[in-house]
Protein backbone atom coordinates (compact mmCIF):
# COMPACT_ATOMS: atom_id res chain seq x y z
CA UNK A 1 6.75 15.65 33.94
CA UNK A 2 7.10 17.61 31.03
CA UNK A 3 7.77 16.11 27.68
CA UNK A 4 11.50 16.98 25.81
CA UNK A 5 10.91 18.67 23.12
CA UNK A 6 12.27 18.42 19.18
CA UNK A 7 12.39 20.16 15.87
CA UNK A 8 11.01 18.34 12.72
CA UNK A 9 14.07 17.77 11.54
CA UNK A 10 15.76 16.81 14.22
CA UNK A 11 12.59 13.75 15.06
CA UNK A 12 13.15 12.78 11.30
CA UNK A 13 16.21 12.42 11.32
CA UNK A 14 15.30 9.06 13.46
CA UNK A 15 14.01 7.57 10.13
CA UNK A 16 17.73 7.24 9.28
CA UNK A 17 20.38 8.35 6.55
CA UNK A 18 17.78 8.21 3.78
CA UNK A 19 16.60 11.66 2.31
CA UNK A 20 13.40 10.64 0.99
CA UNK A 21 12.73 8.60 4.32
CA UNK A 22 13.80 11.75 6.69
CA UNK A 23 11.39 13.60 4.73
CA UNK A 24 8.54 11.48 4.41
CA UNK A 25 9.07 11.96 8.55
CA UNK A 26 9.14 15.32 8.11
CA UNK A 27 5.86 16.18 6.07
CA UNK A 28 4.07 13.81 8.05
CA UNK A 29 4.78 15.13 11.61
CA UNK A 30 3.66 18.54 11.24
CA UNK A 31 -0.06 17.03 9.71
CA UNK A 32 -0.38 14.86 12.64
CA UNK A 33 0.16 17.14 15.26
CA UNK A 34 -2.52 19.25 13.68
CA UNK A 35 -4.95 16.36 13.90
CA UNK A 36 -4.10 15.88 17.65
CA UNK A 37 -2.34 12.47 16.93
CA UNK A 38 0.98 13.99 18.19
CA UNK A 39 2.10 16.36 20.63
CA UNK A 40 3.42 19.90 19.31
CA UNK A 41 4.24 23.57 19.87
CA UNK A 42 5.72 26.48 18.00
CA UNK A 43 8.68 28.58 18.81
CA UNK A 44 9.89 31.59 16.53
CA UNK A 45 7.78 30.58 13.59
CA UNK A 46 9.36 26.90 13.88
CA UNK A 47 7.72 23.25 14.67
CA UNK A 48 8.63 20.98 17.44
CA UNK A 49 7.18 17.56 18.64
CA UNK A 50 6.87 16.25 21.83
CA UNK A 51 9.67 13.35 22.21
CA UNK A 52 6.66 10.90 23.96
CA UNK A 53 5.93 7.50 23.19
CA UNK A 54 3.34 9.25 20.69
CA UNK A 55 6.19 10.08 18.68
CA UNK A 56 8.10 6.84 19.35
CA UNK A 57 5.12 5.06 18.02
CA UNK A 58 4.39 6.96 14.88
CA UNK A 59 8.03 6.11 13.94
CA UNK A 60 7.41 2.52 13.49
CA UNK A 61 4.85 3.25 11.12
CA UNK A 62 4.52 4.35 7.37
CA UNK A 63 4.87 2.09 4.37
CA UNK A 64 7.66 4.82 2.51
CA UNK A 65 10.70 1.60 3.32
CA UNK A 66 8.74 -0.20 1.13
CA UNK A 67 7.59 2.22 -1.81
CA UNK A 68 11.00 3.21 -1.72
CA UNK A 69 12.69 3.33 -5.25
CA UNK A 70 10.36 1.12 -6.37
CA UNK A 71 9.73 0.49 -10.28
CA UNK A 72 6.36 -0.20 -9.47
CA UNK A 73 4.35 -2.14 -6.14
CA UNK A 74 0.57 -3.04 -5.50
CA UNK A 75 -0.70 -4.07 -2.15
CA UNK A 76 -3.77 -3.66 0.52
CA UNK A 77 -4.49 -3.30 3.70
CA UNK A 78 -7.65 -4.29 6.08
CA UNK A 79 -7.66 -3.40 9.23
CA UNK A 80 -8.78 -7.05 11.25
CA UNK A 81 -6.64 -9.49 12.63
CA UNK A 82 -4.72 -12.05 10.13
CA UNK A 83 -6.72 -14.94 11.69
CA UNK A 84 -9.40 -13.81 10.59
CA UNK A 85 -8.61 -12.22 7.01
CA UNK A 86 -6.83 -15.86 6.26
CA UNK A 87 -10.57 -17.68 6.81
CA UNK A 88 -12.34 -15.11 4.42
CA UNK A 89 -9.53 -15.34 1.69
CA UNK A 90 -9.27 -18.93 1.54
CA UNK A 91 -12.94 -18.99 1.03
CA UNK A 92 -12.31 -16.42 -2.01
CA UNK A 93 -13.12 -17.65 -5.77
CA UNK A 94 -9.63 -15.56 -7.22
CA UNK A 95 -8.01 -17.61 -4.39
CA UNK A 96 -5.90 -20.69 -6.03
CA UNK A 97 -4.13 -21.50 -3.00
CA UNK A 98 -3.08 -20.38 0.24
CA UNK A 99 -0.64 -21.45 2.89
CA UNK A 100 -0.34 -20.78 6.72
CA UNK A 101 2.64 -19.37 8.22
CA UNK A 102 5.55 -18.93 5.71
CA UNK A 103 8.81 -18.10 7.22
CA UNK A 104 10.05 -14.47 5.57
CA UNK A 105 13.52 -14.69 5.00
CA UNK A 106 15.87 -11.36 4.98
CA UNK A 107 16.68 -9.52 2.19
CA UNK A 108 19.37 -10.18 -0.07
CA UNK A 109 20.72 -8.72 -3.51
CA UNK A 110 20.53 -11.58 -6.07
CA UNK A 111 16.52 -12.66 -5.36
CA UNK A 112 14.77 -11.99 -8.67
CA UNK A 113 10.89 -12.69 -9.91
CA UNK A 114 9.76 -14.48 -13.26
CA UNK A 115 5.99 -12.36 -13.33
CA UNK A 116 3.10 -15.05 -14.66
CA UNK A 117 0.36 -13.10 -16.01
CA UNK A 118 -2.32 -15.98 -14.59
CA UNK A 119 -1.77 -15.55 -11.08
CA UNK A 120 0.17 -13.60 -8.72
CA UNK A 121 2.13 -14.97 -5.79
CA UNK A 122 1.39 -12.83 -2.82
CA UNK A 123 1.96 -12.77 0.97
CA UNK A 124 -0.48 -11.36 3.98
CA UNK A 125 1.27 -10.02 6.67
CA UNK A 126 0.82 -9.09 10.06
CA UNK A 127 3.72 -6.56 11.62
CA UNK A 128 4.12 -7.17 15.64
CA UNK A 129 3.85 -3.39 16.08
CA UNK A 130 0.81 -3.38 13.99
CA UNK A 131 -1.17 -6.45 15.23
CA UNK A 132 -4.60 -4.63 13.93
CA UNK A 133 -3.52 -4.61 10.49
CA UNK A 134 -3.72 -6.98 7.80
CA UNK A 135 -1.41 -6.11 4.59
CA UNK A 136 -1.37 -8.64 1.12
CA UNK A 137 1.71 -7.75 -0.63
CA UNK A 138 1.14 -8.19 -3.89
CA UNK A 139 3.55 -7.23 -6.79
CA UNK A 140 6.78 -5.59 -5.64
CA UNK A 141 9.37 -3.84 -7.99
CA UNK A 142 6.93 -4.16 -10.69
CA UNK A 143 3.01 -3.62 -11.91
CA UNK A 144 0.51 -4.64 -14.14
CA UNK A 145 -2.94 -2.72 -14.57
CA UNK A 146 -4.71 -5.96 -13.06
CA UNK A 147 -2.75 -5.62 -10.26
CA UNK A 148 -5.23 -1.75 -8.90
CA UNK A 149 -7.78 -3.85 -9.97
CA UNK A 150 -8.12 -6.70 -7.52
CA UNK A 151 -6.13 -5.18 -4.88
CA UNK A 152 -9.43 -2.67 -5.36
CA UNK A 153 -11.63 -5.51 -5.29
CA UNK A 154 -10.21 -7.19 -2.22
CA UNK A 155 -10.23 -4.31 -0.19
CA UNK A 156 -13.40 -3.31 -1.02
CA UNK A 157 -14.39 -7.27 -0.78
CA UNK A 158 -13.04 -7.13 2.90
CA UNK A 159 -13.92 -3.83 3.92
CA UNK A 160 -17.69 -5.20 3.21
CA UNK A 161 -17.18 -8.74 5.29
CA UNK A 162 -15.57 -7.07 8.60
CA UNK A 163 -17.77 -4.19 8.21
CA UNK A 164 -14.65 -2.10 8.63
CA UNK A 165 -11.84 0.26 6.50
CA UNK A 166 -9.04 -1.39 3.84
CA UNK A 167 -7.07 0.56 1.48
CA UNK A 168 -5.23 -0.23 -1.86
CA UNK A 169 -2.33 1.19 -3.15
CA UNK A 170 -0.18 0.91 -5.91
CA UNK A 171 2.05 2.92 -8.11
CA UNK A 172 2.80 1.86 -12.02
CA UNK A 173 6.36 3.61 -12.45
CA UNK A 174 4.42 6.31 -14.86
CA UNK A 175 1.78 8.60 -13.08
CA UNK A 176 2.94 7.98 -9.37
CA UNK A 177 1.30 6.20 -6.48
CA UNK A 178 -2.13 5.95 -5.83
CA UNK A 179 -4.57 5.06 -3.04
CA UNK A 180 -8.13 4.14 -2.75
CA UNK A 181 -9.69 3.67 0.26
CA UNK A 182 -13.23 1.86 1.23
CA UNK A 183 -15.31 1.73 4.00
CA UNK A 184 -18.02 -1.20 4.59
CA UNK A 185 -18.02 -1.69 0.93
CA UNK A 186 -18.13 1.62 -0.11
CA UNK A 187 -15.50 3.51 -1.61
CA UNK A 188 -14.46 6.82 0.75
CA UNK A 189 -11.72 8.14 -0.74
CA UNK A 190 -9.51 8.26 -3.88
CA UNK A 191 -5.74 9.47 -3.59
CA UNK A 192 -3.01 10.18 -5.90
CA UNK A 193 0.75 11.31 -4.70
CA UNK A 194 0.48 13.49 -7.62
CA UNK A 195 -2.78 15.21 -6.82
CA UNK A 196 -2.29 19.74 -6.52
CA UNK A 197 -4.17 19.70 -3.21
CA UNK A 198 -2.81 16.84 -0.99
CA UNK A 199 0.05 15.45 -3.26
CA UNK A 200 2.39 12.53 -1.55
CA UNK A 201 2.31 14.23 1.51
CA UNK A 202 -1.57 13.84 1.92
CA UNK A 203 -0.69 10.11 0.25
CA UNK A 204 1.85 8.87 2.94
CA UNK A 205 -0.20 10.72 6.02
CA UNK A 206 -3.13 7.98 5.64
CA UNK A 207 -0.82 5.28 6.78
CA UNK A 208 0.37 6.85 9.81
CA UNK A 209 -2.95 8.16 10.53
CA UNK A 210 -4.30 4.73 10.47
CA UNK A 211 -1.48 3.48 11.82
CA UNK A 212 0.20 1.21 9.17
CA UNK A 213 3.10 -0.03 8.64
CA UNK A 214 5.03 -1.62 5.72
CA UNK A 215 8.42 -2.36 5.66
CA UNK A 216 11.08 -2.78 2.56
CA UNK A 217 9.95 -5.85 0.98
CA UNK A 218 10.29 -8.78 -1.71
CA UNK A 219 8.60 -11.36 -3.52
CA UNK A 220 11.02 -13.55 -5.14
CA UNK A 221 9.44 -16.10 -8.05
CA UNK A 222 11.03 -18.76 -9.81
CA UNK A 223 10.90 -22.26 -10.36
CA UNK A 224 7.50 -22.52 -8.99
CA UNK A 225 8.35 -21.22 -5.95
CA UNK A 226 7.55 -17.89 -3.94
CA UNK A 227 9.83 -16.50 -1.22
CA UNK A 228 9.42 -13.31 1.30
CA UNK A 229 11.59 -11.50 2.07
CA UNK A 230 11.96 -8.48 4.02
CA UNK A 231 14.58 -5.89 5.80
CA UNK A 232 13.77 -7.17 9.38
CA UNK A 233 12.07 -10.91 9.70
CA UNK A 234 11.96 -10.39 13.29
CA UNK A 235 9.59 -7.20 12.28
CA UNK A 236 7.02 -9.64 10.86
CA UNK A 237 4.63 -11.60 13.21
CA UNK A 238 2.80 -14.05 11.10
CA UNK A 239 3.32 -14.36 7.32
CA UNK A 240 1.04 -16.17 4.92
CA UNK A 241 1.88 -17.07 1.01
CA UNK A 242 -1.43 -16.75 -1.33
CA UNK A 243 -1.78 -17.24 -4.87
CA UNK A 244 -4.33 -15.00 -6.92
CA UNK A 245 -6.05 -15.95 -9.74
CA UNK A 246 -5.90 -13.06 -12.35
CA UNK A 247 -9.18 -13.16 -13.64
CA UNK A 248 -9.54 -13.43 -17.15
CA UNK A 249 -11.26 -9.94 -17.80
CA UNK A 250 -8.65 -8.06 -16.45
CA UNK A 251 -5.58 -10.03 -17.62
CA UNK A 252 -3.04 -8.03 -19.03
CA UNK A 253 -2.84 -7.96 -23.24
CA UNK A 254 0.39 -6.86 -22.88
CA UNK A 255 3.60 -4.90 -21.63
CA UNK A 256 2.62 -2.20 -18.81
CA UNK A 257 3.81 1.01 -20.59
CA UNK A 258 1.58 -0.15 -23.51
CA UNK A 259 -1.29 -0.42 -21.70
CA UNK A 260 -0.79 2.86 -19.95
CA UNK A 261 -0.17 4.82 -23.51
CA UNK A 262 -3.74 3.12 -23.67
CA UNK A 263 -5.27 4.66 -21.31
CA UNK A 264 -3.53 7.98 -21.80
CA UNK A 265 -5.13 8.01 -25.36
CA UNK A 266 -8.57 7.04 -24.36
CA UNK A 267 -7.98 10.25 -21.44
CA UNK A 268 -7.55 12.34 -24.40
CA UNK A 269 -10.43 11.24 -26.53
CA UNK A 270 -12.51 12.37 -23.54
CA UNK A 271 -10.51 15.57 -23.19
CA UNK A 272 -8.77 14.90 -19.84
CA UNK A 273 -5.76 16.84 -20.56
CA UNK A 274 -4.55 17.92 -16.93
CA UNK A 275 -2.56 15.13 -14.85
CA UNK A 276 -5.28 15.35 -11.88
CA UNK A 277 -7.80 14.87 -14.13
CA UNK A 278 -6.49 11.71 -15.58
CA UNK A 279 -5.28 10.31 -12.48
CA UNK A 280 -9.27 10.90 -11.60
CA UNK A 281 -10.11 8.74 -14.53
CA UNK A 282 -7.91 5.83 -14.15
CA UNK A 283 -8.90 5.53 -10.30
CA UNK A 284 -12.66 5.65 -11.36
CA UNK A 285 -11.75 3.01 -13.78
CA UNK A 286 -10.08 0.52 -11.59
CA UNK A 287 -12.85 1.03 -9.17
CA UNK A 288 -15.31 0.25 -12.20
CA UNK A 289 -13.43 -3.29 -13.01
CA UNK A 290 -12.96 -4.05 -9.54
CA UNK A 291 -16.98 -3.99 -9.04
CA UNK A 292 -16.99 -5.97 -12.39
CA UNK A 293 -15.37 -8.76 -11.21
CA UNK A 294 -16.75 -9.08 -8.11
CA UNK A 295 -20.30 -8.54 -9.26
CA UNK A 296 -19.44 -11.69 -11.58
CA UNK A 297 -18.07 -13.67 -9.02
CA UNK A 298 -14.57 -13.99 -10.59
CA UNK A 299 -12.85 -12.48 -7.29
């Protein structure tokens, strides 16, 4: 039988009434029919996807619903089971505590967060249509430097102990969202949404490739309390709350945009004057802590 047939637009329009959702769908598609991941054709100099459970499947996926109009995020992903991520993180030294299956509650306008620069309350996740995936949501709506550091040094941590490939990501409100994945250890590949080649196109395609998925999110803080939530509950299979230890190198000496006029100065002083160039920097750099801390055994 075969398939129905769509334009791009028409297949992102499935992502909903949001523009930068529809067209998050819309860069992705035509990249992963290229890489055989979809099915495709071209008519009069125009795209179409096969309307298949291919397509019906990479439509659950992406993390944009959560990056969405966000001041800032940081979070990781490993790909093993949560079972099994939960025994090697409880055995972590930046662990401070962890707790088993937290019920995610939905979201809702008037949760806030009260952002303690010794620790970070964090959740791991495991989506139902993602059940190879682990994801530790760490700061959402907001960012400190620390946070690219030990979402770095997690992933590459993990990515070591299951022999396998995480990712972190984050984005700091200032220089866009960036991405660095490892493999075994070893650090594969560096991404920035603001890089000439790729840009956030080339940023949001490793998730689907991969086959991630994210969806809009909170972490609500205050009086000693953390709280999930999250668009869909029912979207969410097991949930787990973890508190991080911010180790002491990497603790932040201040506000974020101070920091980052920081950075941007010492950029300078070494004559990186192009954006690309100092996104390059500031990824080596957090990749440089992150091995830092774990070398020490802080994290």
């Amino acid at each position: 039988m075969n398939p129905k047939y769509l334009s791009v637009e028409e297949a992102a329009k499935r992502a909903g009434k949001d523009e930068f959702l529809q067209n998050v769908k819309k860069a992705v598609i035509p990249r992963l029919i290229e890489k055989g991941l979809l099915h495709g054709k071209r008519e009069k100099k125009h795209q179409f996807v096969a309307d298949d459970d291919a397509l019906a499947r990479m439509m659950r996926l992406g993390v944009e619903s959560f990056v969405n109009n966000q001041q800032g995020y940081s979070f990781l992903a490993v790909r093993a089971p949560i079972r099994q991520v939960a025994q090697k993180l409880k055995a972590r030294p930046g662990v401070a505590k962890y707790e088993e299956n937290i019920k995610p509650l939905k979201m809702k306008e008037s949760a806030g967060v009260q952002p303690d620069e010794k620790v970070r309350q964090t959740f791991l996740v495991q989506m139902r249509d993602t059940p190879e995936w682990s994801v530790l949501i760490q700061t959402v709506h907001w960012f400190h430097s620390c946070d690219s550091v030990m979402g770095t040094a997690l992933a590459c941590a993990l990515s070591k102990e299951f022999q396998t490939l995480a990712a972190a990501a984050w984005d700091d409100d200032f220089s866009g969202s960036s991405l660095i994945v490892c493999e075994k250890g070893n650090k594969k590949a560096a991404v920035s949404d603001e890089d000439e080649d790729d840009g956030w196109e080339g940023f949001h395609e490793f998730f689907y490739e991969q086959g991630i998925y994210l969806p809009e999110s909170f972490i609500g803080t205050g009086k000693g309390r953390a709280t999930l939530y999250v668009a869909d509950p029912a979207k969410v299979q097991r949930a787990d709350h973890v508190v991080l230890k911010v180790p002491r190198p990497v603790e932040s000496k201040g506000p974020h945009v101070l920091e980052k006029l920081g950075m941007m100065g010492e950029a300078m002083a070494e004559g990186l004057e192009d954006e690309e160039a100092f996104m390059g920097h500031m990824r080596a750099g957090v990749w440089s802590q992150a091995q830092a801390i774990l070398t020490a055994g802080e994290f």
